[in-house]
C-alpha atoms as a PDB file:
ATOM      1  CA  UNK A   1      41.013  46.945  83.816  1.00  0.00           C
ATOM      2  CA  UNK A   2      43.299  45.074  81.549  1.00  0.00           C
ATOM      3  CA  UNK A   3      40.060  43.432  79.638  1.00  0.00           C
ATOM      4  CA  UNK A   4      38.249  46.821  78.939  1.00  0.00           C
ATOM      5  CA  UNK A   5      41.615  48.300  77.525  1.00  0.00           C
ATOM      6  CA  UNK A   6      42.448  45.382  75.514  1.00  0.00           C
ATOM      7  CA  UNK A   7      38.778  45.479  74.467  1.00  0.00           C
ATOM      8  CA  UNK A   8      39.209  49.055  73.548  1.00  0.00           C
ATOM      9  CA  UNK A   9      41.858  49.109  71.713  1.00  0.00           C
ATOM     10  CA  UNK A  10      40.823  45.837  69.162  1.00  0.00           C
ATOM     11  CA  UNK A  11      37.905  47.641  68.828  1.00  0.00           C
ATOM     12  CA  UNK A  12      39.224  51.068  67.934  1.00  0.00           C
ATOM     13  CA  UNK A  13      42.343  49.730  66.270  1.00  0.00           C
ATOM     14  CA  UNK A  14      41.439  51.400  62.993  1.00  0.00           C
ATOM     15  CA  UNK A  15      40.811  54.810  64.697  1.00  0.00           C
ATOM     16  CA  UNK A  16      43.789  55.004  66.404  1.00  0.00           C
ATOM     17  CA  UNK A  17      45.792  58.558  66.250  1.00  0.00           C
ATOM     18  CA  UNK A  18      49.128  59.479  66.705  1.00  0.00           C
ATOM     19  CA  UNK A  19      50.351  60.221  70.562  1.00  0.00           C
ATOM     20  CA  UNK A  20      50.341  63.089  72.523  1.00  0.00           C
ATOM     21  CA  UNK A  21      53.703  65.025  71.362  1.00  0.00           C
ATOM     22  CA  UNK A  22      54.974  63.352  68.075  1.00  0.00           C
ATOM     23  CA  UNK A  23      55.639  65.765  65.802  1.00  0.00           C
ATOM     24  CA  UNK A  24      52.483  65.082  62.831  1.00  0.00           C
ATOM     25  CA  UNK A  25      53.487  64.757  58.997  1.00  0.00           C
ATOM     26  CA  UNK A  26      52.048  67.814  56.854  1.00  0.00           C
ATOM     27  CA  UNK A  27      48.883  67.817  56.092  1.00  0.00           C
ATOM     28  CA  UNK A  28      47.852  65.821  53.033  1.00  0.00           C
ATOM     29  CA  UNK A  29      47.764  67.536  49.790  1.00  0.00           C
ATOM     30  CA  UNK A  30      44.007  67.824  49.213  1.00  0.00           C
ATOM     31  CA  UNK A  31      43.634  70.550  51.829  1.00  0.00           C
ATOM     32  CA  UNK A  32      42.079  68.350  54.552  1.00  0.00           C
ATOM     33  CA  UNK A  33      43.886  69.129  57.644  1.00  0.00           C
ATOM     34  CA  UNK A  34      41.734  67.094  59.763  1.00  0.00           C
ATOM     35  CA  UNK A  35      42.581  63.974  58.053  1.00  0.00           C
ATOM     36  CA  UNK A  36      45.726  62.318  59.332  1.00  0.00           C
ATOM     37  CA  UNK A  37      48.231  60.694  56.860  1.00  0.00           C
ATOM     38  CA  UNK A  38      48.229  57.424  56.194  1.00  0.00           C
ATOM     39  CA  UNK A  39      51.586  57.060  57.432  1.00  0.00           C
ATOM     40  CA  UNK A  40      50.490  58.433  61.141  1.00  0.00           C
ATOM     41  CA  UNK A  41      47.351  55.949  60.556  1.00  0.00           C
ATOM     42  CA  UNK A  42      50.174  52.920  59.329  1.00  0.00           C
ATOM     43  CA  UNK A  43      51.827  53.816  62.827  1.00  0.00           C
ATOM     44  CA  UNK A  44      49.036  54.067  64.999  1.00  0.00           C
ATOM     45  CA  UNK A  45      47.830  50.837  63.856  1.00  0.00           C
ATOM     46  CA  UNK A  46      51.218  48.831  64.165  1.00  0.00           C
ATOM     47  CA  UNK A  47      51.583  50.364  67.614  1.00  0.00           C
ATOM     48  CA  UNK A  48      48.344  48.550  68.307  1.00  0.00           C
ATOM     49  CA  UNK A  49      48.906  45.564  66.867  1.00  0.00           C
ATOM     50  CA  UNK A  50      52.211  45.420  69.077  1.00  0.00           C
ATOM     51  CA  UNK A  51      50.581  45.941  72.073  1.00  0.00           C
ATOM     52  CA  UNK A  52      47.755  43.280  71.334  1.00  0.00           C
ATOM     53  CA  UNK A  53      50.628  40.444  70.694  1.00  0.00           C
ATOM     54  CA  UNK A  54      51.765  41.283  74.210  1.00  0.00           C
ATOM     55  CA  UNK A  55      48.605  40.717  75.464  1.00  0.00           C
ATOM     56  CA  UNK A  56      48.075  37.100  74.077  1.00  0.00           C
ATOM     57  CA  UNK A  57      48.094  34.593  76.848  1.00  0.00           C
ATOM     58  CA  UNK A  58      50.586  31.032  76.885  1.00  0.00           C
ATOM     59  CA  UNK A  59      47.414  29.417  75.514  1.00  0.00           C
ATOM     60  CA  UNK A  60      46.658  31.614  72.283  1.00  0.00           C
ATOM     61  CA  UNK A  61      43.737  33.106  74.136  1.00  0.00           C
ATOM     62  CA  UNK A  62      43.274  37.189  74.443  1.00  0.00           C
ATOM     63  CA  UNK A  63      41.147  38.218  77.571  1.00  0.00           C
ATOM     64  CA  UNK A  64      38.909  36.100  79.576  1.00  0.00           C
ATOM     65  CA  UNK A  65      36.431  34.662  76.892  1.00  0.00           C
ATOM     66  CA  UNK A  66      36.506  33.470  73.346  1.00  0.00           C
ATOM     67  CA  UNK A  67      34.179  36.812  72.669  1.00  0.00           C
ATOM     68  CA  UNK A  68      37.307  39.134  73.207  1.00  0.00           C
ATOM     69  CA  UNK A  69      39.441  36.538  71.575  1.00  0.00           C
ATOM     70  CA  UNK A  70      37.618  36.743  68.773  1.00  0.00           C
ATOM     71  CA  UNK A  71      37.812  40.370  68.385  1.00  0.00           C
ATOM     72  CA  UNK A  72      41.161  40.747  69.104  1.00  0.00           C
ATOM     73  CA  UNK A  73      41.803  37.697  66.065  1.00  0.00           C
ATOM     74  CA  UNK A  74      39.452  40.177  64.205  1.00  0.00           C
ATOM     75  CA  UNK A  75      41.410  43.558  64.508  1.00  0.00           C
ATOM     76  CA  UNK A  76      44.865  41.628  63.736  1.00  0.00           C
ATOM     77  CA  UNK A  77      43.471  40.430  60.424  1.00  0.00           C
ATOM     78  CA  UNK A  78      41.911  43.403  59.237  1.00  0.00           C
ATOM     79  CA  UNK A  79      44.869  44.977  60.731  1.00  0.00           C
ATOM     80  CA  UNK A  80      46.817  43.262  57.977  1.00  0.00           C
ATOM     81  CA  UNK A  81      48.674  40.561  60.019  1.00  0.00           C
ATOM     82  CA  UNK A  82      48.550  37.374  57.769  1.00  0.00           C
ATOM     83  CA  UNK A  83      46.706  34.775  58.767  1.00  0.00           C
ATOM     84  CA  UNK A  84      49.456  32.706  58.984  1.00  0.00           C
ATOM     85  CA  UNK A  85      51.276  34.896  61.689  1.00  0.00           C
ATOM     86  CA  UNK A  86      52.147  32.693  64.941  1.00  0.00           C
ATOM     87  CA  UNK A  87      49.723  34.658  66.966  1.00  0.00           C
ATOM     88  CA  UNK A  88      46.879  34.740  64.850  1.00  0.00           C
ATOM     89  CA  UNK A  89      47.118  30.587  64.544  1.00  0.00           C
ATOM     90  CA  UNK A  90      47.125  30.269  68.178  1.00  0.00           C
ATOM     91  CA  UNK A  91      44.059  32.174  68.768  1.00  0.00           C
ATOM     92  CA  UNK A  92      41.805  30.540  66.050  1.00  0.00           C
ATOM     93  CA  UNK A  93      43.204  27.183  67.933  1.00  0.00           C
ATOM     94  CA  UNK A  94      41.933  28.572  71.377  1.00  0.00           C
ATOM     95  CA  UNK A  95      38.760  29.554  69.777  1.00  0.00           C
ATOM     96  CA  UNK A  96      38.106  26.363  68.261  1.00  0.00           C
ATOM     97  CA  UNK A  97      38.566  24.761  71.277  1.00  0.00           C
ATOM     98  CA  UNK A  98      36.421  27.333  73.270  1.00  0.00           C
ATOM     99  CA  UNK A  99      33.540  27.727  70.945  1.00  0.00           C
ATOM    100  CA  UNK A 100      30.593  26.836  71.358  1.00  0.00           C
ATOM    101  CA  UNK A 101      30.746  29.004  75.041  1.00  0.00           C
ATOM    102  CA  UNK A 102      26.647  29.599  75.208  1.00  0.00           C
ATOM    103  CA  UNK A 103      27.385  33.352  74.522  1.00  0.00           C
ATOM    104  CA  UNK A 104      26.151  35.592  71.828  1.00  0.00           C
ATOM    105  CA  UNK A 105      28.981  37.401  71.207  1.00  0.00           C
ATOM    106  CA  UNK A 106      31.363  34.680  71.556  1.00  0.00           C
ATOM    107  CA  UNK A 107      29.463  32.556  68.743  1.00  0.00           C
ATOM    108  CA  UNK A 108      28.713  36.049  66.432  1.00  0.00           C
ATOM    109  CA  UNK A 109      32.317  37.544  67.107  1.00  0.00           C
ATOM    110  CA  UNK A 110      33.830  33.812  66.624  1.00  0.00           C
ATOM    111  CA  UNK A 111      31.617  33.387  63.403  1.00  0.00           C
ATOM    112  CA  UNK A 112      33.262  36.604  62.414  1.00  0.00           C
ATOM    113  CA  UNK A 113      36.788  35.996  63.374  1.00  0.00           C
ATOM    114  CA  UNK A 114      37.233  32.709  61.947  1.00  0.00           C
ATOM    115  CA  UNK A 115      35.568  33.535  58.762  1.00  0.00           C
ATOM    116  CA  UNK A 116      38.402  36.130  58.291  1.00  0.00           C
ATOM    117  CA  UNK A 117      41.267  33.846  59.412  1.00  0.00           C
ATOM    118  CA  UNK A 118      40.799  30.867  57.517  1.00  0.00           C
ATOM    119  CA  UNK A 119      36.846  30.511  55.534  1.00  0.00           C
ATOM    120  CA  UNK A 120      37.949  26.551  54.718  1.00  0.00           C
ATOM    121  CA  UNK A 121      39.690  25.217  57.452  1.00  0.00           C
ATOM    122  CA  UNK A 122      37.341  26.832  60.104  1.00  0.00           C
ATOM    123  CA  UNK A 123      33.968  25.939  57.765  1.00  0.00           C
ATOM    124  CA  UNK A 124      33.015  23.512  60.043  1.00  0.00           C
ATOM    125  CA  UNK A 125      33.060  25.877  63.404  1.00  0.00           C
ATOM    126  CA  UNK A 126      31.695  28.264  61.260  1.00  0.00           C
ATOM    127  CA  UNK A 127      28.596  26.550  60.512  1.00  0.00           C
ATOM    128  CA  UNK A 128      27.954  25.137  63.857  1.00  0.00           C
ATOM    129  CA  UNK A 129      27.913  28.504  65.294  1.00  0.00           C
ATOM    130  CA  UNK A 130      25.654  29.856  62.487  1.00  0.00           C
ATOM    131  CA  UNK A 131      23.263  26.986  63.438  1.00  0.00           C
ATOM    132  CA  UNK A 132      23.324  27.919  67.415  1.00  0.00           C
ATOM    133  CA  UNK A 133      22.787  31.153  66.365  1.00  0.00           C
ATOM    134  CA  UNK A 134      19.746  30.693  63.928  1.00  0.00           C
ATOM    135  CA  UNK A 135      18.089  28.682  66.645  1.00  0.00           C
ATOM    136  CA  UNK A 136      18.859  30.647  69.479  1.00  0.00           C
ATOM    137  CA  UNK A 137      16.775  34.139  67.948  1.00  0.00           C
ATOM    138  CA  UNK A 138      14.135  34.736  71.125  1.00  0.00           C
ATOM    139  CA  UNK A 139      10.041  35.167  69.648  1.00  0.00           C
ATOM    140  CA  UNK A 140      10.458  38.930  69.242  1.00  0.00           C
ATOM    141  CA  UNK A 141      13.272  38.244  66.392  1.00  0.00           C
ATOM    142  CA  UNK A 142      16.332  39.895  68.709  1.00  0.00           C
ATOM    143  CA  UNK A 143      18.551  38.016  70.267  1.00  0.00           C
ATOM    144  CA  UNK A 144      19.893  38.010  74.177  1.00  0.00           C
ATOM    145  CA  UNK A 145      23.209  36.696  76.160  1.00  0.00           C
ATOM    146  CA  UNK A 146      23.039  33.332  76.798  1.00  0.00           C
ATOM    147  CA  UNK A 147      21.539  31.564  73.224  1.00  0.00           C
ATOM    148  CA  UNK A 148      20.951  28.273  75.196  1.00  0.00           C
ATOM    149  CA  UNK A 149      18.312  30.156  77.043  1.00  0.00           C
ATOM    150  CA  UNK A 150      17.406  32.593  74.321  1.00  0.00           C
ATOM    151  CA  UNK A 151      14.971  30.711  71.953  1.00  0.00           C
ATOM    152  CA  UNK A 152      12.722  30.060  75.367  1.00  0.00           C
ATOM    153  CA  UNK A 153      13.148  33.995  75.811  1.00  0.00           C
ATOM    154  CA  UNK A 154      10.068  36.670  74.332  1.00  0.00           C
ATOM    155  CA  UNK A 155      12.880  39.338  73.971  1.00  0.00           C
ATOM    156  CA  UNK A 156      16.296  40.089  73.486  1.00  0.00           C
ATOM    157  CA  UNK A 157      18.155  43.371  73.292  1.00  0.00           C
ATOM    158  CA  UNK A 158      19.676  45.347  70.950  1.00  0.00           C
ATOM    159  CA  UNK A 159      23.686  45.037  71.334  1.00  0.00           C
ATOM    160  CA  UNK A 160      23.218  40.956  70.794  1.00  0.00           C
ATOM    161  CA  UNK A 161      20.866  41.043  67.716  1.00  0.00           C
ATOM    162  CA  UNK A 162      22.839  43.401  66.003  1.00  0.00           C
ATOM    163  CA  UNK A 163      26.023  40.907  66.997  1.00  0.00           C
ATOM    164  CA  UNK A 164      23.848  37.753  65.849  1.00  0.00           C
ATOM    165  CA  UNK A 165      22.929  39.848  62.600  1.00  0.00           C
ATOM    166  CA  UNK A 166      26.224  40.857  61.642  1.00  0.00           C
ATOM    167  CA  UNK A 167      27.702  37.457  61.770  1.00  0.00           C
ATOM    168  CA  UNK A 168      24.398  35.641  60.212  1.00  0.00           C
ATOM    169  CA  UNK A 169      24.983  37.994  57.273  1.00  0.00           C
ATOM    170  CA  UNK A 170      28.489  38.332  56.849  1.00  0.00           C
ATOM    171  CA  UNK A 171      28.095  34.168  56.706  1.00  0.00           C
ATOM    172  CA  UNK A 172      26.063  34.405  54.176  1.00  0.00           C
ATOM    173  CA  UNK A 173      27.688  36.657  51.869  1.00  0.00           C
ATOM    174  CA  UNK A 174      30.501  34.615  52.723  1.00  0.00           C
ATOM    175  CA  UNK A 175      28.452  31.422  51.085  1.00  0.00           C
ATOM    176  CA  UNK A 176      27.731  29.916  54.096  1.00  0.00           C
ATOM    177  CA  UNK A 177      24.157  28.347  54.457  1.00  0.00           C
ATOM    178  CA  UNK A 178      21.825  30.498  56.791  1.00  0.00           C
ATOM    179  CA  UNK A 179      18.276  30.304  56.797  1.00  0.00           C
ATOM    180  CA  UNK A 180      16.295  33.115  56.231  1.00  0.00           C
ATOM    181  CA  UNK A 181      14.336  32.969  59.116  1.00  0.00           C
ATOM    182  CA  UNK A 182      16.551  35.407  61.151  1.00  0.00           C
ATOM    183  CA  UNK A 183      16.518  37.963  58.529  1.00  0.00           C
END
């Protein structure tokens, strides 16, 4: 139960609204009263940021793989917590340690993750996971769970390639060397 919530919430960090029962700002100026102000979005998102430090095991990690690591190291950096913050450190430690894990999402959300923490220091992760994933695209172009079964796979599905592709690309645009095959 703990894993889906903390799941949840890196995931929906940036929607986050303001509780049940605090009083709301005005709306802003522009007539939009749908639109929440920034400052109840600024709250909502330290709020969740809060709660995802308390969440961060003794050994850096967040959840039980380096997938929801990885997304929770995600959400704090676009979250604006620097990547120099104590708990954002520890977690692209545990993930360097825990990557490669065989997954799909942990080598995509890792790819991701670490490419927002620290593009230099992590290169070399980085482009080991871009090469797993590059070989591990099944015959049908998707790409499926486990990548050290995948390649011997006809078909994938849907949440994993789209995963695989994010990362890939993101990578790239990021100047990291990606073939094009995947695309």
């Amino acid at each position: 139960m703990r894993s889906a919530a903390l799941l949840t919430l890196a995931a929906a960090l940036f929607l986050a609204s303001a509780r049940a029962g605090e009083q709301r700002p005005p709306p802003p100026a522009d007539g939009d009263a749908d639109r929440p102000a920034q400052a109840v979005i600024d709250a909502a998102v330290a709020r969740g940021v809060k709660w995802l430090r308390g969440e961060q095991k003794r050994d850096g990690s967040f959840g039980q793989g380096p997938g929801e690591s990885a997304l929770v190291l995600l959400a704090l950096r676009h979250s604006g917590v620097p990547a120099d913050d104590r708990a954002c450190l520890r977690a692209a430690r545990r993930l360097e340690r825990e990557l490669p894990d065989g997954t799909v999402y942990g080598a995509a959300l890792g790819v991701l993750a670490l490419l927002a923490q620290d593009e230099e220091l992590h290169g070399p992760k980085v482009r080991e996971l871009v090469a797993d994933l590059v070989r591990a695209q099944c015959r049908n172009g998707q790409w499926t769970y486990s990548y050290r079964a995948t390649a011997r796979k006809k078909s994938g599905d849907n949440s994993n390639t789209q995963f695989a592709l994010l990362a890939l690309a993101v990578a790239r645009v990021r100047g990291v060397a990606v073939a094009s095959r995947p695309f």
